[in-house]
PDB file of N, CA and C in Angstrom:
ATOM      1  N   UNK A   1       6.624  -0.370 -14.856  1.00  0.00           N
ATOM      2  CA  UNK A   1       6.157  -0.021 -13.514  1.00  0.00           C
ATOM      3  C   UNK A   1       7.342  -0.135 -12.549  1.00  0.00           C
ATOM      4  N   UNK A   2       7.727   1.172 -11.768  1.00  0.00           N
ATOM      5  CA  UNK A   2       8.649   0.896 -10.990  1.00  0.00           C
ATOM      6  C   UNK A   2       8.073   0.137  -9.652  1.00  0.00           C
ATOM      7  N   UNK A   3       9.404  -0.370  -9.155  1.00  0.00           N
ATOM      8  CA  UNK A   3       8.871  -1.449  -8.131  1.00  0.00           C
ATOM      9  C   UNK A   3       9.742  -0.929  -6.631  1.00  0.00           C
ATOM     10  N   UNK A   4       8.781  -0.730  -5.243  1.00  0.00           N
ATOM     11  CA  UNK A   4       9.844  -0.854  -4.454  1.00  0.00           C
ATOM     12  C   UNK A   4       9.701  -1.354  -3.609  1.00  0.00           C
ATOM     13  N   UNK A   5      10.515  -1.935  -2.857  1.00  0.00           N
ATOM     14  CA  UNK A   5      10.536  -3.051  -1.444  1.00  0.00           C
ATOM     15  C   UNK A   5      10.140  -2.440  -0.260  1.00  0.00           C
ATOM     16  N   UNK A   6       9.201  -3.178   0.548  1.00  0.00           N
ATOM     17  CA  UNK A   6       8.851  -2.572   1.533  1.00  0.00           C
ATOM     18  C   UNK A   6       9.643  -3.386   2.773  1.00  0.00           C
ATOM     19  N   UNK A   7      10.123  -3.219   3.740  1.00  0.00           N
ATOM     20  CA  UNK A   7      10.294  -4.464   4.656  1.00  0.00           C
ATOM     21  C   UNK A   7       9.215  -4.099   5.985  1.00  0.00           C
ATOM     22  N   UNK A   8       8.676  -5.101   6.209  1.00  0.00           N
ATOM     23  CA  UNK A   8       7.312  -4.597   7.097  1.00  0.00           C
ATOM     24  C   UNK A   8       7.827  -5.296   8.901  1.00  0.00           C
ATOM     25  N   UNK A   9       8.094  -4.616   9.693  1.00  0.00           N
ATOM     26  CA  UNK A   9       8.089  -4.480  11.108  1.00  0.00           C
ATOM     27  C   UNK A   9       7.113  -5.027  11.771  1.00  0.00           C
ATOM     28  N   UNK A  10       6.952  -5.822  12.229  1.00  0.00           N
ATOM     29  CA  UNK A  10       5.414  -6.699  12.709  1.00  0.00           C
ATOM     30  C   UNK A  10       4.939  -7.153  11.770  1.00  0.00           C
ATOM     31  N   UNK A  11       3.775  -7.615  12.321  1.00  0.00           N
ATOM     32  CA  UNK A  11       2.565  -8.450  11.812  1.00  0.00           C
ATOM     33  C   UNK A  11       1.998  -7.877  10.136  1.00  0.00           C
ATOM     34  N   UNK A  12       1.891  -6.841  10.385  1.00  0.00           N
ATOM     35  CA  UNK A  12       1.361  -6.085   9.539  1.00  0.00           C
ATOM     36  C   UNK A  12       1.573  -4.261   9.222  1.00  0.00           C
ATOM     37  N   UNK A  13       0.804  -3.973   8.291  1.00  0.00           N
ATOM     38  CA  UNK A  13       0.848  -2.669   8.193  1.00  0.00           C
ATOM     39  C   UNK A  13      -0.586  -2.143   7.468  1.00  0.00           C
ATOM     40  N   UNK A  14      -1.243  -1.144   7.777  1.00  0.00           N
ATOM     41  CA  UNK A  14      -2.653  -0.528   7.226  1.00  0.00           C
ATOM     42  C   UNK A  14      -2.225  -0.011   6.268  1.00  0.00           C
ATOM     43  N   UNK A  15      -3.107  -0.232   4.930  1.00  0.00           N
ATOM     44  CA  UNK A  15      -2.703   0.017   3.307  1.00  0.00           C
ATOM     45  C   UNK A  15      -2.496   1.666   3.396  1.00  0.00           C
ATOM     46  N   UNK A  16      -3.713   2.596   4.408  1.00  0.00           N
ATOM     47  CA  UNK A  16      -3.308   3.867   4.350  1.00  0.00           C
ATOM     48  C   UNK A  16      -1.759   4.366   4.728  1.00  0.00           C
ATOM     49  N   UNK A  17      -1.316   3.674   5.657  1.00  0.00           N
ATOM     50  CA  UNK A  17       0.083   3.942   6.115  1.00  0.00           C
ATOM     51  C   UNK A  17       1.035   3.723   5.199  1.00  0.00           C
ATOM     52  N   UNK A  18       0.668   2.518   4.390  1.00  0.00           N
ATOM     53  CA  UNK A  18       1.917   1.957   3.380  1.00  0.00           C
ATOM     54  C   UNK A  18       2.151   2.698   2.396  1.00  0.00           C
ATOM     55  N   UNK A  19       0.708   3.640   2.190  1.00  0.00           N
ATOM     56  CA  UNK A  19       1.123   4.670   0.713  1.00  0.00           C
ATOM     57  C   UNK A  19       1.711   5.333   1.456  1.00  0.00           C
ATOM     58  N   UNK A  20       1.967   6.033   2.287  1.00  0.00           N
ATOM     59  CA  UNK A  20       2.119   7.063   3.237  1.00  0.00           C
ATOM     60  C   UNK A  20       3.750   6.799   3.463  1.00  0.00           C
ATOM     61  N   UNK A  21       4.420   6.045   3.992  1.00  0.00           N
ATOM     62  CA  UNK A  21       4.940   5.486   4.639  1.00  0.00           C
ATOM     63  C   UNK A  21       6.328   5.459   3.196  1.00  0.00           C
ATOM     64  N   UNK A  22       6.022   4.764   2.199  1.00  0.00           N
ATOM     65  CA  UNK A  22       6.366   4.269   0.646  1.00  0.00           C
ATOM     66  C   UNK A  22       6.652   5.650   0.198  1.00  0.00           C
ATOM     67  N   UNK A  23       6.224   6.786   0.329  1.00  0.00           N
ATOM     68  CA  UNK A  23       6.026   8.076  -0.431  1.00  0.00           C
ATOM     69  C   UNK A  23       5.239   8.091  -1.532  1.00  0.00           C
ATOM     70  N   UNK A  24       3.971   7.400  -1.304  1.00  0.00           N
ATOM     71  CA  UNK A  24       3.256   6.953  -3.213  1.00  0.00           C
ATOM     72  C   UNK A  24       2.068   8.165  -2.059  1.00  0.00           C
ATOM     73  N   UNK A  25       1.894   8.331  -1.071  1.00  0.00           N
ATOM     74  CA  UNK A  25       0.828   9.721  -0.732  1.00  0.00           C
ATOM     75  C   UNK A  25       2.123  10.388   0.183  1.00  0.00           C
ATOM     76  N   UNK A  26       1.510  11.703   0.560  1.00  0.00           N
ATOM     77  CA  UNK A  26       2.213  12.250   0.962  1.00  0.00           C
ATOM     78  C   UNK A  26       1.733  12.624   2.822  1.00  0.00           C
ATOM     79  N   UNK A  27       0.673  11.744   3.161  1.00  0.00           N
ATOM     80  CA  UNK A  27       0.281  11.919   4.126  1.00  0.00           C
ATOM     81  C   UNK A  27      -1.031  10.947   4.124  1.00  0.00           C
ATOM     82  N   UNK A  28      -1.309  10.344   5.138  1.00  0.00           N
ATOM     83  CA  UNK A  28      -2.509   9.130   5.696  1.00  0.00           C
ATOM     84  C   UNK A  28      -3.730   9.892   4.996  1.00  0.00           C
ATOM     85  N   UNK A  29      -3.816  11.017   4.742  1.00  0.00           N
ATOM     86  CA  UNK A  29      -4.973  11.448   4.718  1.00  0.00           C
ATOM     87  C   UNK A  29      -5.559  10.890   3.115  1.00  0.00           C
ATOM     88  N   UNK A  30      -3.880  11.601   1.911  1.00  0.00           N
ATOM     89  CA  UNK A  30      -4.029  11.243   1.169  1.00  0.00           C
ATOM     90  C   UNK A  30      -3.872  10.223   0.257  1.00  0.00           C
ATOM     91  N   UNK A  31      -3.485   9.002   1.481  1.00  0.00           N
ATOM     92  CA  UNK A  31      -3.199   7.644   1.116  1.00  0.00           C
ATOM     93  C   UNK A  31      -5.216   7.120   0.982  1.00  0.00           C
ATOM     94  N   UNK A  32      -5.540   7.318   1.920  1.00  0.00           N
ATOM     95  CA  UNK A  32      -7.231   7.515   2.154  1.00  0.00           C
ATOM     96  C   UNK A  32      -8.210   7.943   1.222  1.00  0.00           C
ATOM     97  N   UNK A  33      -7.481   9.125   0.460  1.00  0.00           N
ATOM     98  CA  UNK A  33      -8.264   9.428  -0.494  1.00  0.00           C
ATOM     99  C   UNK A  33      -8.208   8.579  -1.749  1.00  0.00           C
ATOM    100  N   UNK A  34      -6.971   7.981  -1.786  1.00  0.00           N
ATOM    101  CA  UNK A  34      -6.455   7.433  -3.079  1.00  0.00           C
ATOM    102  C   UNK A  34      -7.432   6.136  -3.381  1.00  0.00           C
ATOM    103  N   UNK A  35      -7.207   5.455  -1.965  1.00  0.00           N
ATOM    104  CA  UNK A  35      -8.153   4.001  -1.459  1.00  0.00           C
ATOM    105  C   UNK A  35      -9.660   4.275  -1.868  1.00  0.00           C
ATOM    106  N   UNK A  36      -9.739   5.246  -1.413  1.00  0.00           N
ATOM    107  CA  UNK A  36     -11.415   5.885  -2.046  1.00  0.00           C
ATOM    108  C   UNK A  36     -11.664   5.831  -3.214  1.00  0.00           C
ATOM    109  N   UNK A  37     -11.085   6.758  -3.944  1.00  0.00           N
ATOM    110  CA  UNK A  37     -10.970   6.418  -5.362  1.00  0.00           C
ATOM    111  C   UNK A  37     -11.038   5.221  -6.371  1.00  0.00           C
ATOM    112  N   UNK A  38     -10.370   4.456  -5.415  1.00  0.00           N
ATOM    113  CA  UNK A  38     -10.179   3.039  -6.578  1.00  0.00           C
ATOM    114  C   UNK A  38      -8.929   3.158  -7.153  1.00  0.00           C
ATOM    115  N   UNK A  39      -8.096   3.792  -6.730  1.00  0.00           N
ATOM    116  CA  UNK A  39      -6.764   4.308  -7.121  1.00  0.00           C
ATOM    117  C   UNK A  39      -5.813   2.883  -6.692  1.00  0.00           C
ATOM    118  N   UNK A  40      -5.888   2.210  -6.096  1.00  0.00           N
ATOM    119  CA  UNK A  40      -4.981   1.439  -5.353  1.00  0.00           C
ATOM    120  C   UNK A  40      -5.694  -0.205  -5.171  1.00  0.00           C
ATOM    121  N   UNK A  41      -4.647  -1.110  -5.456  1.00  0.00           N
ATOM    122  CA  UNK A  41      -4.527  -2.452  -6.277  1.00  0.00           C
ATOM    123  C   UNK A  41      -4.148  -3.127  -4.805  1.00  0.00           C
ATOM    124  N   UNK A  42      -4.726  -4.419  -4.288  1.00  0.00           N
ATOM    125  CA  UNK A  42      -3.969  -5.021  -3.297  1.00  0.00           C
ATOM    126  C   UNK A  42      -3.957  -6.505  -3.999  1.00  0.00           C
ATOM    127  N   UNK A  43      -2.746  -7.146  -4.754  1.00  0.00           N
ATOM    128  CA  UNK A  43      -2.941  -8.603  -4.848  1.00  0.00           C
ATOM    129  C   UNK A  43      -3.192  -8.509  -6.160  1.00  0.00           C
ATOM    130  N   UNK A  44      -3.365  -7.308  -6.788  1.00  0.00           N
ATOM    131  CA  UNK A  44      -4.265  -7.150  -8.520  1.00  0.00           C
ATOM    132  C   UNK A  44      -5.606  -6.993  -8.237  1.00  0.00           C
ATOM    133  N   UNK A  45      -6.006  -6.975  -6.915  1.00  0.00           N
ATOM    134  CA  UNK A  45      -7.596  -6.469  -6.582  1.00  0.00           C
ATOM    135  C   UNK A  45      -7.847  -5.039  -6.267  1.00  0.00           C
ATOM    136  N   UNK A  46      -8.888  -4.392  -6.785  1.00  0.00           N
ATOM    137  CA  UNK A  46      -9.045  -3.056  -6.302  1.00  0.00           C
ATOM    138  C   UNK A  46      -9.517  -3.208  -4.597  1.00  0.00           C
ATOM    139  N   UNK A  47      -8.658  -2.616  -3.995  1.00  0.00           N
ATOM    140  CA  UNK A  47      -8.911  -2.923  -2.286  1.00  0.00           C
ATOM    141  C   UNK A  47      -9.550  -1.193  -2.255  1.00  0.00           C
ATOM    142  N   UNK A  48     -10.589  -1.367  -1.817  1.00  0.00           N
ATOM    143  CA  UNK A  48     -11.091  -0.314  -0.894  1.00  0.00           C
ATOM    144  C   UNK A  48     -11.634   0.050   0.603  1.00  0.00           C
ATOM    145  N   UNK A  49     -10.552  -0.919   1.572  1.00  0.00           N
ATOM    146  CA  UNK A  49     -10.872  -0.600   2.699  1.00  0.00           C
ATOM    147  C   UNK A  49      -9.488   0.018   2.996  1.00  0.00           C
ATOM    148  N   UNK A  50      -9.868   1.315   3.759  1.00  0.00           N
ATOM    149  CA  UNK A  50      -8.524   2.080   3.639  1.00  0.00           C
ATOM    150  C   UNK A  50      -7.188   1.584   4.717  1.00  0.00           C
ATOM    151  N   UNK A  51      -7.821   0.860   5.831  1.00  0.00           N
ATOM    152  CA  UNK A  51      -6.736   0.469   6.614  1.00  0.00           C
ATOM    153  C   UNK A  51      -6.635  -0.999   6.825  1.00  0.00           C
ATOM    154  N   UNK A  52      -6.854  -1.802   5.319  1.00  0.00           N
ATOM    155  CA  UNK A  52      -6.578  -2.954   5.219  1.00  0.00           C
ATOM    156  C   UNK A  52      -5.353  -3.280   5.521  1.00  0.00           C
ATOM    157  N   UNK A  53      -5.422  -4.700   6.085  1.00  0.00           N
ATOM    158  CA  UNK A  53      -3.945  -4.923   6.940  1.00  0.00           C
ATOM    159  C   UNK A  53      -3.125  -5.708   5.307  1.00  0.00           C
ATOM    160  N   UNK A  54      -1.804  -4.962   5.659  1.00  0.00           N
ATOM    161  CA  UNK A  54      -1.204  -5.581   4.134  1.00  0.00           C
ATOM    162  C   UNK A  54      -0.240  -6.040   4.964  1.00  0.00           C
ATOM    163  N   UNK A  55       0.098  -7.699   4.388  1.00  0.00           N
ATOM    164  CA  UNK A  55       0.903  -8.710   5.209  1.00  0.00           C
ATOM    165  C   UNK A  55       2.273  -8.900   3.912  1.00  0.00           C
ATOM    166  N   UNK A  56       3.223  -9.664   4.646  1.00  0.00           N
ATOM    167  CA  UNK A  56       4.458 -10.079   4.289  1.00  0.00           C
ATOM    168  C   UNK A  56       3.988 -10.769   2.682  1.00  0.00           C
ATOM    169  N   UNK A  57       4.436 -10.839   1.788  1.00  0.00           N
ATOM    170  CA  UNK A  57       4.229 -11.565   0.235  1.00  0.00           C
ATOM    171  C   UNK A  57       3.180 -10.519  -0.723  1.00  0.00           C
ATOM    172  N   UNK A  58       2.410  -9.871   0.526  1.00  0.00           N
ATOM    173  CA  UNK A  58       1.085  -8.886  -0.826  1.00  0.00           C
ATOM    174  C   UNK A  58       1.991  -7.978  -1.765  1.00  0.00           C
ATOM    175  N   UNK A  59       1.556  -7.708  -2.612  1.00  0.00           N
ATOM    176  CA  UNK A  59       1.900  -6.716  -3.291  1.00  0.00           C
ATOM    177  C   UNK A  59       0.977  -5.862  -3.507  1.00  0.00           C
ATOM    178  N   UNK A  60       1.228  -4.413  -3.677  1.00  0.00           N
ATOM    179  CA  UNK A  60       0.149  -3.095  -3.358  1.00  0.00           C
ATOM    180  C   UNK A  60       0.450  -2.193  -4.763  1.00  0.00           C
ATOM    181  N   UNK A  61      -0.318  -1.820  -5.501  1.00  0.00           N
ATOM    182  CA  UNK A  61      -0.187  -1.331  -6.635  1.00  0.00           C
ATOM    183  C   UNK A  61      -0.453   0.141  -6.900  1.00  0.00           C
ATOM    184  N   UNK A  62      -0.161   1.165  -7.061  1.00  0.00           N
ATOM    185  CA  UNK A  62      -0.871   2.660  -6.713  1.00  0.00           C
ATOM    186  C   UNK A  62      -0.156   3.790  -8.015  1.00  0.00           C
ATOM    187  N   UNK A  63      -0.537   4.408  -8.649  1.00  0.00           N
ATOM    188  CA  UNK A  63      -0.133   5.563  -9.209  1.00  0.00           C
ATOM    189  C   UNK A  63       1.105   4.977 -10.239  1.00  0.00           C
ATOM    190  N   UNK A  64       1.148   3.871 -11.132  1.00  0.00           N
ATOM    191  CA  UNK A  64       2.439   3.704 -11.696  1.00  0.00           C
ATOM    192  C   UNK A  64       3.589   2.645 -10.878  1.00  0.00           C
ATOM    193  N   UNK A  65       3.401   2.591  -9.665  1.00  0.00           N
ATOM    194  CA  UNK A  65       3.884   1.904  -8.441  1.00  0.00           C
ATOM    195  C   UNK A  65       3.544   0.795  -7.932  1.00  0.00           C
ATOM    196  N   UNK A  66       4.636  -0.017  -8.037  1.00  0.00           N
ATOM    197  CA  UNK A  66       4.601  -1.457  -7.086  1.00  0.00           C
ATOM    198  C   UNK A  66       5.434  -1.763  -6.133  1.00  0.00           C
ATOM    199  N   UNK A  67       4.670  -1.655  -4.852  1.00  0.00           N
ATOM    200  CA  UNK A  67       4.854  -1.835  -3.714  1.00  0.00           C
ATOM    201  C   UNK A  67       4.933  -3.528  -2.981  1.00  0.00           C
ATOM    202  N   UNK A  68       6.275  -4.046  -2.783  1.00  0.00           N
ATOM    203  CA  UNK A  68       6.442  -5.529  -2.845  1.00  0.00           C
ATOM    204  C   UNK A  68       6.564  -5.581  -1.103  1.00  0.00           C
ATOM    205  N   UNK A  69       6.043  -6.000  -0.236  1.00  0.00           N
ATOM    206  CA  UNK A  69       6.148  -6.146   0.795  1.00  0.00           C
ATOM    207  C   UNK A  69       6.691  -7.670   1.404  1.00  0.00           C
ATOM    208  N   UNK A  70       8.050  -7.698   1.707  1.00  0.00           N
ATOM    209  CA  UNK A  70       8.140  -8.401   2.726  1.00  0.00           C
ATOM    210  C   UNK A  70       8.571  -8.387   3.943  1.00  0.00           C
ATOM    211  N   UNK A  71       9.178  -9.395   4.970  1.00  0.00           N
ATOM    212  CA  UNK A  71       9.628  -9.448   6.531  1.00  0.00           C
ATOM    213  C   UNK A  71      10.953  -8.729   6.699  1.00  0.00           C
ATOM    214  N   UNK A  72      11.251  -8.153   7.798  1.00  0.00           N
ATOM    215  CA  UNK A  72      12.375  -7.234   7.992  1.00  0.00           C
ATOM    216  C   UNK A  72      13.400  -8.433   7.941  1.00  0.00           C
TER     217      UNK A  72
END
């Protein structure tokens, strides 16, 4: 599983933005759809609220992809 670093700007960031944002969707819409699906891992949990706030230490899991988030 490739892995990539996020460094997160504030407090937080909404899981739709982070696929978005990461290039794992190619737009909020279809970061949204993915979350719908069951496509996308927050922590090793299937998270399905689409603009869950993902904080500094989570890790976000999506399509083959690990998304390691920490502080700028």
């Amino acid at each position: 599983m490739n892995t990539i670093l996020f460094s997160l700007r504030g407090d937080f960031v909404a899981l739709c933005d982070l696929l978005k944002l990461t290039g794992i969707a190619t737009s909020g819409g279809e970061g949204k759809a993915l979350v719908a699906m069951g496509a996308v891992k927050v922590d090793g949990q299937v998270e399905s609220r689409k603009t869950a706030k993902i904080r500094t230490g989570q890790v976000v899991e999506c399509q083959g992809l690990r998304v390691e988030v920490a502080s700028d």
